[in-house]
Structure formats: structure tokens, C-alpha cells
C-alpha atoms as a PDB file:
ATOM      1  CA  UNK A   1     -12.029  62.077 -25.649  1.00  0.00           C
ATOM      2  CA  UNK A   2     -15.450  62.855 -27.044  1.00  0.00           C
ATOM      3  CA  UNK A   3     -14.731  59.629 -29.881  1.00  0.00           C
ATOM      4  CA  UNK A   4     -14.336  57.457 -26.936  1.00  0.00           C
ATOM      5  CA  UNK A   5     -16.817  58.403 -24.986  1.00  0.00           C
ATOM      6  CA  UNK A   6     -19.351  57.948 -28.359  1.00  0.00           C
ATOM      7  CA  UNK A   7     -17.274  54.627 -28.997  1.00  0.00           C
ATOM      8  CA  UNK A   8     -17.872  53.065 -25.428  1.00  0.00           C
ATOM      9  CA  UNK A   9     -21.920  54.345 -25.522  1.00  0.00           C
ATOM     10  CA  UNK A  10     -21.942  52.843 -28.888  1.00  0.00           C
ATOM     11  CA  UNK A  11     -20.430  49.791 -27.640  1.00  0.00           C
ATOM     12  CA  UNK A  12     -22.838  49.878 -24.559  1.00  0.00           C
ATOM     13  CA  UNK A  13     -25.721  49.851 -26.365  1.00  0.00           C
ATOM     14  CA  UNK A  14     -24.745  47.136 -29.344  1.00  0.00           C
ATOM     15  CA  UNK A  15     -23.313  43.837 -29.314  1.00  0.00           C
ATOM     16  CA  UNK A  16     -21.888  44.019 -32.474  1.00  0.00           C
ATOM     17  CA  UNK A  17     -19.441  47.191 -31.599  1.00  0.00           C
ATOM     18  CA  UNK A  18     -18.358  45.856 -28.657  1.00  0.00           C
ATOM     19  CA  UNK A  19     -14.828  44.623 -27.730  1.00  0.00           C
ATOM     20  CA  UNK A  20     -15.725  41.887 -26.239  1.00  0.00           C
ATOM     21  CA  UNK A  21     -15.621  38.586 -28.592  1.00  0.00           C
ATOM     22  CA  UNK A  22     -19.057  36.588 -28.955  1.00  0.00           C
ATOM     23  CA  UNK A  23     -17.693  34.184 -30.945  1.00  0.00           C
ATOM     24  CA  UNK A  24     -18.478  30.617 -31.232  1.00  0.00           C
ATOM     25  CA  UNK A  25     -15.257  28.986 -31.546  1.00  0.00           C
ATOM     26  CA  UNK A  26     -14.776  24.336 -32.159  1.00  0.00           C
ATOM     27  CA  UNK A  27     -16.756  24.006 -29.050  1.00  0.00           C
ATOM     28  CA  UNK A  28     -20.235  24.962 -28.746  1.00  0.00           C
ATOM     29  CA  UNK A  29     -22.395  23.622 -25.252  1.00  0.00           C
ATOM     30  CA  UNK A  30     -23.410  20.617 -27.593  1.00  0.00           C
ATOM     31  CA  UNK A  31     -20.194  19.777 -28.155  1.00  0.00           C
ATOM     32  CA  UNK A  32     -19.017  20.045 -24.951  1.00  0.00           C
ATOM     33  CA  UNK A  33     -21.316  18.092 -23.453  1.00  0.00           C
ATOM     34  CA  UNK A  34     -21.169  15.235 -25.708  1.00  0.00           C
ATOM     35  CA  UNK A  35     -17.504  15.018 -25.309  1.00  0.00           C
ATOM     36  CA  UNK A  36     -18.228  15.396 -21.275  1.00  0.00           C
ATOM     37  CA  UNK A  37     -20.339  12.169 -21.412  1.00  0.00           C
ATOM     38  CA  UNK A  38     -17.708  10.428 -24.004  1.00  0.00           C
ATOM     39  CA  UNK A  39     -14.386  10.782 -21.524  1.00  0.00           C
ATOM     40  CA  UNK A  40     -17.012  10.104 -18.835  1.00  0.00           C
ATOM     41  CA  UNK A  41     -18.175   6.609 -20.925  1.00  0.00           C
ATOM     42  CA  UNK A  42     -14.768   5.829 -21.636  1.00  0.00           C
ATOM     43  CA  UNK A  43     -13.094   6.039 -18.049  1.00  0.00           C
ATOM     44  CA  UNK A  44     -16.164   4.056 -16.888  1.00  0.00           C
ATOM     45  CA  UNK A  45     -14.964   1.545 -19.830  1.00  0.00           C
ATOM     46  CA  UNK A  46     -11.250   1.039 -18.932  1.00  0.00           C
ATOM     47  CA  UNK A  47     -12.336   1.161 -14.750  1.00  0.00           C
ATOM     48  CA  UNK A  48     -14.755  -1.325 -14.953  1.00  0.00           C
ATOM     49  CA  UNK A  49     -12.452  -4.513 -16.311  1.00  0.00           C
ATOM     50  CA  UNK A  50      -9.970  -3.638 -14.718  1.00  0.00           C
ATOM     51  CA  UNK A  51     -11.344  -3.505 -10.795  1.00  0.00           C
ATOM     52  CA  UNK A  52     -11.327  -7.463 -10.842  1.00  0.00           C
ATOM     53  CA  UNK A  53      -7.821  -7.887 -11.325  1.00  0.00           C
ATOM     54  CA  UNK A  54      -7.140  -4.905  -9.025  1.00  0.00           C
ATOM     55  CA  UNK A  55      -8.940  -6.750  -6.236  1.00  0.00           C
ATOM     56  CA  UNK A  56      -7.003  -9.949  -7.383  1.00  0.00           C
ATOM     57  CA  UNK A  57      -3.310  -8.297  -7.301  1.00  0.00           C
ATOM     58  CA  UNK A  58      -4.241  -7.025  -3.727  1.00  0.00           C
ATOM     59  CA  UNK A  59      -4.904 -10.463  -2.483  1.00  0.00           C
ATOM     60  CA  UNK A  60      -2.019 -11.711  -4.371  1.00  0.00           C
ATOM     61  CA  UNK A  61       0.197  -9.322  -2.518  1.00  0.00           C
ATOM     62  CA  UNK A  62      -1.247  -9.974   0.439  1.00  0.00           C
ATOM     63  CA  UNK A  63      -0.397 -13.265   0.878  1.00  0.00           C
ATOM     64  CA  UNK A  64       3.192 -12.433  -0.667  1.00  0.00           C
ATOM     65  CA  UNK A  65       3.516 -10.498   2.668  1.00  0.00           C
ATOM     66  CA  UNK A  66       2.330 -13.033   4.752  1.00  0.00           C
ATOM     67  CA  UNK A  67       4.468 -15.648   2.921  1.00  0.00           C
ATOM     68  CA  UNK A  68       7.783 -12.751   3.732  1.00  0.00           C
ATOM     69  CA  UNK A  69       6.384 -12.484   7.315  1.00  0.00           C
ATOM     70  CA  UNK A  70       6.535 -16.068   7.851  1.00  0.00           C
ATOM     71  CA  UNK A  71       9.775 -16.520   5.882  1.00  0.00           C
ATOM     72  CA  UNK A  72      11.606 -13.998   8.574  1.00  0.00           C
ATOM     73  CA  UNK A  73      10.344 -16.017  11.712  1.00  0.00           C
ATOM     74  CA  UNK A  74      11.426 -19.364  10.320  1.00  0.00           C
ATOM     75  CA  UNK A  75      14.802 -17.429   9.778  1.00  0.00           C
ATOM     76  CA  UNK A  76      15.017 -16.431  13.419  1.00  0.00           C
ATOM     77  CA  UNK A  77      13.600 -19.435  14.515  1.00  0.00           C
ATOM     78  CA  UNK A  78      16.716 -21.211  12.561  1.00  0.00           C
ATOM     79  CA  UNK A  79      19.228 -19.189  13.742  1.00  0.00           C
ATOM     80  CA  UNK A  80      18.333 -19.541  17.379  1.00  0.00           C
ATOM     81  CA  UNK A  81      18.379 -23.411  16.977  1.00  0.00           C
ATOM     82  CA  UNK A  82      21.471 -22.826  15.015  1.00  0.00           C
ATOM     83  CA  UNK A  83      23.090 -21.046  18.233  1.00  0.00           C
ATOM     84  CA  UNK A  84      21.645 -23.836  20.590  1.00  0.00           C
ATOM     85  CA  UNK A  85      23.159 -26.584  18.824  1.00  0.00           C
ATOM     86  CA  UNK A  86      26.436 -24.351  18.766  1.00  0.00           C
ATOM     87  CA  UNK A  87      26.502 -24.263  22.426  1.00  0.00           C
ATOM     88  CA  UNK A  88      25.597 -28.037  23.305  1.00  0.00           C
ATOM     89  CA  UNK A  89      28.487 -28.452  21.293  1.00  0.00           C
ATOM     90  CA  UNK A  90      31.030 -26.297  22.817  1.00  0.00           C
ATOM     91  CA  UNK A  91      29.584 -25.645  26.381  1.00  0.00           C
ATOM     92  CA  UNK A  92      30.083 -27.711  28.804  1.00  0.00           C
ATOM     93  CA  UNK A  93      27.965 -25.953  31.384  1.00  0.00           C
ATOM     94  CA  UNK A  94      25.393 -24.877  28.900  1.00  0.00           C
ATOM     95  CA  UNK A  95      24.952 -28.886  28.366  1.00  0.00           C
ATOM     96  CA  UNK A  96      24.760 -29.861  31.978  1.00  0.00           C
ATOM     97  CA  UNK A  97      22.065 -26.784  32.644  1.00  0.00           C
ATOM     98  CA  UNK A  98      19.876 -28.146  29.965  1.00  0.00           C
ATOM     99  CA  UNK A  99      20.613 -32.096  30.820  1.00  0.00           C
ATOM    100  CA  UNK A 100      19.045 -31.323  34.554  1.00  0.00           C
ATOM    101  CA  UNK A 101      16.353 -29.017  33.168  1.00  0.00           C
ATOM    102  CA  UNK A 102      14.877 -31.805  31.047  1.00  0.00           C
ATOM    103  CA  UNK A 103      14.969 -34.768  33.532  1.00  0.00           C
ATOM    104  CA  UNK A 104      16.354 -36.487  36.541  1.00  0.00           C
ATOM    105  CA  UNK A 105      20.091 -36.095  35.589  1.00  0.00           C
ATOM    106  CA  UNK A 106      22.450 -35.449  38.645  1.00  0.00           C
ATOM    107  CA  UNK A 107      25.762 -35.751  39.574  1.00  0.00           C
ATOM    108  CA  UNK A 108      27.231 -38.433  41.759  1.00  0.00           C
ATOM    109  CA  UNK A 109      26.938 -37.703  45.490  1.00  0.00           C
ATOM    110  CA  UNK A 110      24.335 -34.922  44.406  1.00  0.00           C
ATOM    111  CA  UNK A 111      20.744 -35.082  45.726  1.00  0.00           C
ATOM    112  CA  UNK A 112      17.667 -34.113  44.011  1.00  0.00           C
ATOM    113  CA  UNK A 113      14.830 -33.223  45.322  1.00  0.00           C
ATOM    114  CA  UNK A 114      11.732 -32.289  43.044  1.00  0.00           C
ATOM    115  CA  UNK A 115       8.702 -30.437  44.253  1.00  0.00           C
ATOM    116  CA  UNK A 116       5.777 -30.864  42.588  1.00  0.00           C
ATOM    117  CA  UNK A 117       2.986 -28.280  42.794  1.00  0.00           C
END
């Protein structure tokens, strides 16, 4: 116990008996801050080129989703013609509906009266 004790005061008192490791290993502060400011000059070398094109593929996709977007309502707007043709065709009623809705069509005997506003 008394070794230790000696050992540790020793150790205390002088760097060089000490456990602890001062050594200086690859890296030294130079070192590491040169390589700091090279993976810093670097990054700033790939980010810089390629923020142009970033900006450009945004756009790009931008007006691929406007271009979808209108895509969809021409599709709807299709189909619903699609169905309205379907039913002038086969409809009778639907036919007649739309034939007085549009202008003075009527019925023999019928009457038709129109109030303006």
C-alpha cells in the first residue's frame, strides 16, 4: 500500500510517471485544423455547382405536377362528357330535359311561358 501511495504522489507531481498518455498521435491541432478547413473547402466546392441545377430540377418538377394536375381534370372533364353523350343517346327523357333547357322546344298542345328577370 505504501508503493502505491509513493507511485500515485510520484505520479502527482511528474508528468512523465503518470498514467495518463500525453502523446501526440497523426493528428496534432495543426493538422486538425487544416483538414477542418479542407472538408470545409471541399463541401463548399461540390455545393456550390450544384445549387443551380437543384433550383432547376425543382422548377422542372414543378411544372411536371402542374402538367399531372391538369392531365387529371381533362380526364374527369372527358369522362363526364363521355357519360353525357351516353345518355343523349340512350335517354329519352334525359334528351327532352336538356332540348327545353337550351331553347324554346315544347311539345304540341304545350304552352311555354318564359319569365325573364
Amino acid at each position: 500500500m505504501a508503493r502505491r501511495q509513493k507511485q500515485s504522489a510520484k505520479a502527482s507531481r511528474d508528468p512523465e510517471f503518470s498514467r495518463e498518455s500525453h502523446r501526440k498521435g497523426l493528428f496534432g491541432k495543426t493538422t486538425g485544423v487544416v483538414l477542418g478547413v479542407f472538408v470545409i473547402v471541399l463541401a463548399m466546392a461540390v455545393i456550390v455547382p450544384i445549387a443551380p441545377e437543384y433550383q432547376k430540377l425543382r422548377a422542372i418538377e414543378a411544372e411536371h405536377t402542374n402538367a399531372v394536375e391538369e392531365e387529371d381534370a381533362l380526364k374527369r372533364k372527358r369522362r363526364q362528357y363521355e357519360l353525357e353523350v351516353e345518355a343523349l343517346a340512350s335517354n329519352q327523357d334525359y334528351l327532352e330535359a336538356r332540348a327545353r333547357d337550351r331553347g324554346p322546344y315544347y311539345r304540341p298542345g304545350e304552352s311555354v311561358i318564359k319569365i325573364s328577370e
